[in-house]
Protein backbone atom coordinates (compact mmCIF):
# COMPACT_ATOMS: atom_id res chain seq x y z
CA UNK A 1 110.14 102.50 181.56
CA UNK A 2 107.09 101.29 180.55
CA UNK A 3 106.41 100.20 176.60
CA UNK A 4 103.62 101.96 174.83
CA UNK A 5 102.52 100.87 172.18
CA UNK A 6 102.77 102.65 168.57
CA UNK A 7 99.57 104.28 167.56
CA UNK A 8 97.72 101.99 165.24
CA UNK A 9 97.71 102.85 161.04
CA UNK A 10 94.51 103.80 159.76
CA UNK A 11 93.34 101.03 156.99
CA UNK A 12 92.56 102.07 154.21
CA UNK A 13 89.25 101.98 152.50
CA UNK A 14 88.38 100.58 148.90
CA UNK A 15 85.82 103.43 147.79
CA UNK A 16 83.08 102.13 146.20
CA UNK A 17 82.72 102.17 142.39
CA UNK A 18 80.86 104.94 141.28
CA UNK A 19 81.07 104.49 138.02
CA UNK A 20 83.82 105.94 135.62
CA UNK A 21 84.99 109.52 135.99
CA UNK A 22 83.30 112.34 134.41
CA UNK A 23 86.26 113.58 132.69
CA UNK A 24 86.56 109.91 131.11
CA UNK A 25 82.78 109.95 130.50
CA UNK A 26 83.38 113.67 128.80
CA UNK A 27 86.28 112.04 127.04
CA UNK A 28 84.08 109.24 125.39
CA UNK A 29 81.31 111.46 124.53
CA UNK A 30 83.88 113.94 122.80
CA UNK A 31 85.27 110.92 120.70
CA UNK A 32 81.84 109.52 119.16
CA UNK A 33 81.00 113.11 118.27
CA UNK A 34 83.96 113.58 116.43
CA UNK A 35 83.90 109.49 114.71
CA UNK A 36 80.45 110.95 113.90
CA UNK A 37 82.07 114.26 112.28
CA UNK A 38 84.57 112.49 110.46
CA UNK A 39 82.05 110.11 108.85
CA UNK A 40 79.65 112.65 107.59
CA UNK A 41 82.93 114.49 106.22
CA UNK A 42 83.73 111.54 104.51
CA UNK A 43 80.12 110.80 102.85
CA UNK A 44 80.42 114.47 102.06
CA UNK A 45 83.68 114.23 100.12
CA UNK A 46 82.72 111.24 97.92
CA UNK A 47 79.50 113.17 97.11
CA UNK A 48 79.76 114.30 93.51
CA UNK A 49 79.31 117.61 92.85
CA UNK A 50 77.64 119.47 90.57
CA UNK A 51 79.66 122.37 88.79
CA UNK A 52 78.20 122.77 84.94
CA UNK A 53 77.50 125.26 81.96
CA UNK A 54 74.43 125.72 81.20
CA UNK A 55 73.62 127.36 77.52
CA UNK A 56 70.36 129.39 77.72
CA UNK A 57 68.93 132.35 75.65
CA UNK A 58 67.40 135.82 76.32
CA UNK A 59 63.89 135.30 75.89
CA UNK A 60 64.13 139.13 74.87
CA UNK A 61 66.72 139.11 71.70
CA UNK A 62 67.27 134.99 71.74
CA UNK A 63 71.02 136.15 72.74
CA UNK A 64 72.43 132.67 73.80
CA UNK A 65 74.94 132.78 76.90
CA UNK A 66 76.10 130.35 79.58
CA UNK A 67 75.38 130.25 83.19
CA UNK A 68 76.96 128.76 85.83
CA UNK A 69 75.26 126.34 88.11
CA UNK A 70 76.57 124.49 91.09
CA UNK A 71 74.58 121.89 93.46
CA UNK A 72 73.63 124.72 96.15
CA UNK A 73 71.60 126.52 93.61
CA UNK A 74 68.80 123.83 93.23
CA UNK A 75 65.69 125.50 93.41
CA UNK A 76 66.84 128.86 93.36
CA UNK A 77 65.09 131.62 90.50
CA UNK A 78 68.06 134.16 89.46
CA UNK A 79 67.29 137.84 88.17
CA UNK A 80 69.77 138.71 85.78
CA UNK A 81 70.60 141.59 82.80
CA UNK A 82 71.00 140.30 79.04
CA UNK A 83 74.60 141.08 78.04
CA UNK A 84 73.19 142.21 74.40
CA UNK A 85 69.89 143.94 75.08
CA UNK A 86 70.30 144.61 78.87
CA UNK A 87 66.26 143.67 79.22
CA UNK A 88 66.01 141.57 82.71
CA UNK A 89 65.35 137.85 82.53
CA UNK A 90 64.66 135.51 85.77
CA UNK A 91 66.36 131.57 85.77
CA UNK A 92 64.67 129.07 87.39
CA UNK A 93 66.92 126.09 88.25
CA UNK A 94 66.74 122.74 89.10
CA UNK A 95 68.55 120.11 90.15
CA UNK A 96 67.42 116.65 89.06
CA UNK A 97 69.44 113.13 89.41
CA UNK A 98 72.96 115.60 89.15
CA UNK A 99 71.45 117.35 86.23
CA UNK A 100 70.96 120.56 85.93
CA UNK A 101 67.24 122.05 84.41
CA UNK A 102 67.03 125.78 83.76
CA UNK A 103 63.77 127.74 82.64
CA UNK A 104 63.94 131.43 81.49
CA UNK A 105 61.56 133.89 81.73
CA UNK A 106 61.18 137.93 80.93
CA UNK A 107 61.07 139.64 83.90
């Protein structure tokens, strides 16, 4: 009987580097966004934050009364009612250097 000989293995190939995966390269990108995220969360925690009275008067009856005035309202004008006289009055507020300005007017 005549040998044959065993069919030869296949070699295999190195394939060439392409560069890193995409779901490695997706994986990366995800993590600096979220170092990113945490940083700004940070910075925004250690922010101080404005939360004050304010004493102002009706410019109707000079009624004093307090208003409260956070950091989001810089720059914002308010309409509001006179708990004595009920005569509308606007605030304008303002936020300077964590300090809180207000200016009433009749409305």
């Amino acid at each position: 009987m005549p040998k044959t000989k065993a069919p030869a293995k296949a070699k295999k190939t190195k394939k060439a580097a392409s560069g890193p995966h995409p779901d490695a390269r997706e994986h990366k990108t995800a993590e600096r966004i979220m170092e990113t995220v945490l940083k700004e969360q940070s910075v925004e925690a250690s922010a101080e934050r404005l939360d004050q009275w304010v004493t102002i008067e009706c410019p109707h009856c000079g009624e004093g009364t307090e208003l409260h005035v956070i950091a989001d309202m810089d720059g914002q004008s308010i309409d509001q009612d006179c708990t004595v006289c009920c005569r509308a009055f606007v605030a304008h507020i303002e936020i300077d250097d964590g300090e809180a300005h207000v200016g009433i007017e009749a409305a």
